[in-house]
C-alpha atoms as a PDB file:
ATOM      1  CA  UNK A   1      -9.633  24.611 -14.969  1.00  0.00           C
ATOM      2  CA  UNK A   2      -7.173  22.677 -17.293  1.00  0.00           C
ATOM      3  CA  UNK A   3      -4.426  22.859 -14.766  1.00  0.00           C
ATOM      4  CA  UNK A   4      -6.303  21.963 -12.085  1.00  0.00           C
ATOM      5  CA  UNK A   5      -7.404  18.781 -14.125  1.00  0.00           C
ATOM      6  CA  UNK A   6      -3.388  18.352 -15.363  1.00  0.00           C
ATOM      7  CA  UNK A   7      -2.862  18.267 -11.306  1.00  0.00           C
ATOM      8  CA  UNK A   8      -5.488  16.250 -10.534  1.00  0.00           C
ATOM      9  CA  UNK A   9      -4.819  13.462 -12.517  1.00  0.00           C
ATOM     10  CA  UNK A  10      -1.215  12.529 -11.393  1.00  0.00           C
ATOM     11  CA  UNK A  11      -2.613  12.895  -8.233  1.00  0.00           C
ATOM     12  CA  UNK A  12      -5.589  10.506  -8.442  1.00  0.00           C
ATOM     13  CA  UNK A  13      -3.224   8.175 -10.085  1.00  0.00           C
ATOM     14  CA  UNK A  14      -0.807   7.939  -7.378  1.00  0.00           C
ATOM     15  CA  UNK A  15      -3.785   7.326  -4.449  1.00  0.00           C
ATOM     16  CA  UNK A  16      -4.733   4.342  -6.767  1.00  0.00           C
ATOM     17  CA  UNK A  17      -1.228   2.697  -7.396  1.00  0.00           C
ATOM     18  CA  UNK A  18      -0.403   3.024  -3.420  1.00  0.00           C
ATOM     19  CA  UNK A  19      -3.786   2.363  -2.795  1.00  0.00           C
ATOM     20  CA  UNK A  20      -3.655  -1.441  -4.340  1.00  0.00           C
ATOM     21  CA  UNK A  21      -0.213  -1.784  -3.231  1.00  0.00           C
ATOM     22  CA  UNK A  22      -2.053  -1.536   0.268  1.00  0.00           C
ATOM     23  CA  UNK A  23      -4.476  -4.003  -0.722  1.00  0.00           C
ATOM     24  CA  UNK A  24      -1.997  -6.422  -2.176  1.00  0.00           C
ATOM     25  CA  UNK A  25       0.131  -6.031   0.707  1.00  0.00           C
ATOM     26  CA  UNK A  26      -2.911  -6.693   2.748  1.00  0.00           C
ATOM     27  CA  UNK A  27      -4.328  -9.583   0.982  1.00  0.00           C
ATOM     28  CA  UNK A  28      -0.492 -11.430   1.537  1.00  0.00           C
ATOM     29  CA  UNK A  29       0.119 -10.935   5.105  1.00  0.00           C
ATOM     30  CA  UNK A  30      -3.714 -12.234   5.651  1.00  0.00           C
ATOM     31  CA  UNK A  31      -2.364 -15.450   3.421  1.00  0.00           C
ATOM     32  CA  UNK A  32       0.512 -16.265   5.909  1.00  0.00           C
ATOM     33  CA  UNK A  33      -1.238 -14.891   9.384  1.00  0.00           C
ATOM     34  CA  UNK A  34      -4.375 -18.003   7.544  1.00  0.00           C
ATOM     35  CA  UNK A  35      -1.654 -20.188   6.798  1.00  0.00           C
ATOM     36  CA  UNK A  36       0.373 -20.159  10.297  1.00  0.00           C
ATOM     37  CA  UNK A  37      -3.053 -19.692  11.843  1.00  0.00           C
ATOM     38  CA  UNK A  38      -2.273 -16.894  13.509  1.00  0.00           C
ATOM     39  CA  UNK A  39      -4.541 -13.820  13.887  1.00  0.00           C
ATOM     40  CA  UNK A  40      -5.171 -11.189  10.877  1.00  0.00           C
ATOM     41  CA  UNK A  41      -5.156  -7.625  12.069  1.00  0.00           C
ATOM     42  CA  UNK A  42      -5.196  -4.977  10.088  1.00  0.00           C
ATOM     43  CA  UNK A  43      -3.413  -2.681  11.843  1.00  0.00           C
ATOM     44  CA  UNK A  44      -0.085  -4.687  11.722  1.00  0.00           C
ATOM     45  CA  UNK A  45      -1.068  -5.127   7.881  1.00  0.00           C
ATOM     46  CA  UNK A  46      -1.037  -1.666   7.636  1.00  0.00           C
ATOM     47  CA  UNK A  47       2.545  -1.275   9.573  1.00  0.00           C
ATOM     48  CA  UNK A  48       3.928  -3.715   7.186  1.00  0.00           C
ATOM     49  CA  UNK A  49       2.747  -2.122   4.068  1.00  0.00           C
ATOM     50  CA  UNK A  50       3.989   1.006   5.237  1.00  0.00           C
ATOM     51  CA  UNK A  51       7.160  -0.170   6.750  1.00  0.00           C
ATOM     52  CA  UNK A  52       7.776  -1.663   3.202  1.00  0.00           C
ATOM     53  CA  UNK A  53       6.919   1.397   1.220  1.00  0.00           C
ATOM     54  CA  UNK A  54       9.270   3.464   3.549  1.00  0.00           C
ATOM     55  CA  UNK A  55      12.206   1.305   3.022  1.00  0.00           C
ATOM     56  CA  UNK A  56      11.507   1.251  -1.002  1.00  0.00           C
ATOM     57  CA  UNK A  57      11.573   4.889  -0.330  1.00  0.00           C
ATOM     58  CA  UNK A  58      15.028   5.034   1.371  1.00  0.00           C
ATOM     59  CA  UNK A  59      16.766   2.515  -1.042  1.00  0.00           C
ATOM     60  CA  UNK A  60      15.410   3.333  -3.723  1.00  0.00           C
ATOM     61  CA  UNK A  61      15.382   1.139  -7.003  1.00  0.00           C
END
């Protein structure tokens, strides 16, 4: 049970920090889609979050 908690843990951690990057990724493209009065939708939202967290992947630090 103790290793299943030491797994769980890093886990649960992870979902959270990518989690509110999501949401603060989210939160700024709805700022510039309100500011240029274009359309929000969270679909493209999602692209760009994930588009950005692919390319942090590839390049690293």
């Amino acid at each position: 049970m103790k290793a299943f908690l030491i797994m769980l843990v890093p886990i649960a951690i992870l979902i959270l920090v990518y989690a509110l990057s999501w949401a603060v990724t989210c939160g700024l493209y709805y700022l510039i889609t309100l500011c240029f009065g274009l359309t929000f939708n969270w679909l493209i939202a999602t692209g760009v979050w994930l588009v950005l967290v692919i390319l942090k992947n590839i390049f690293g630090k």
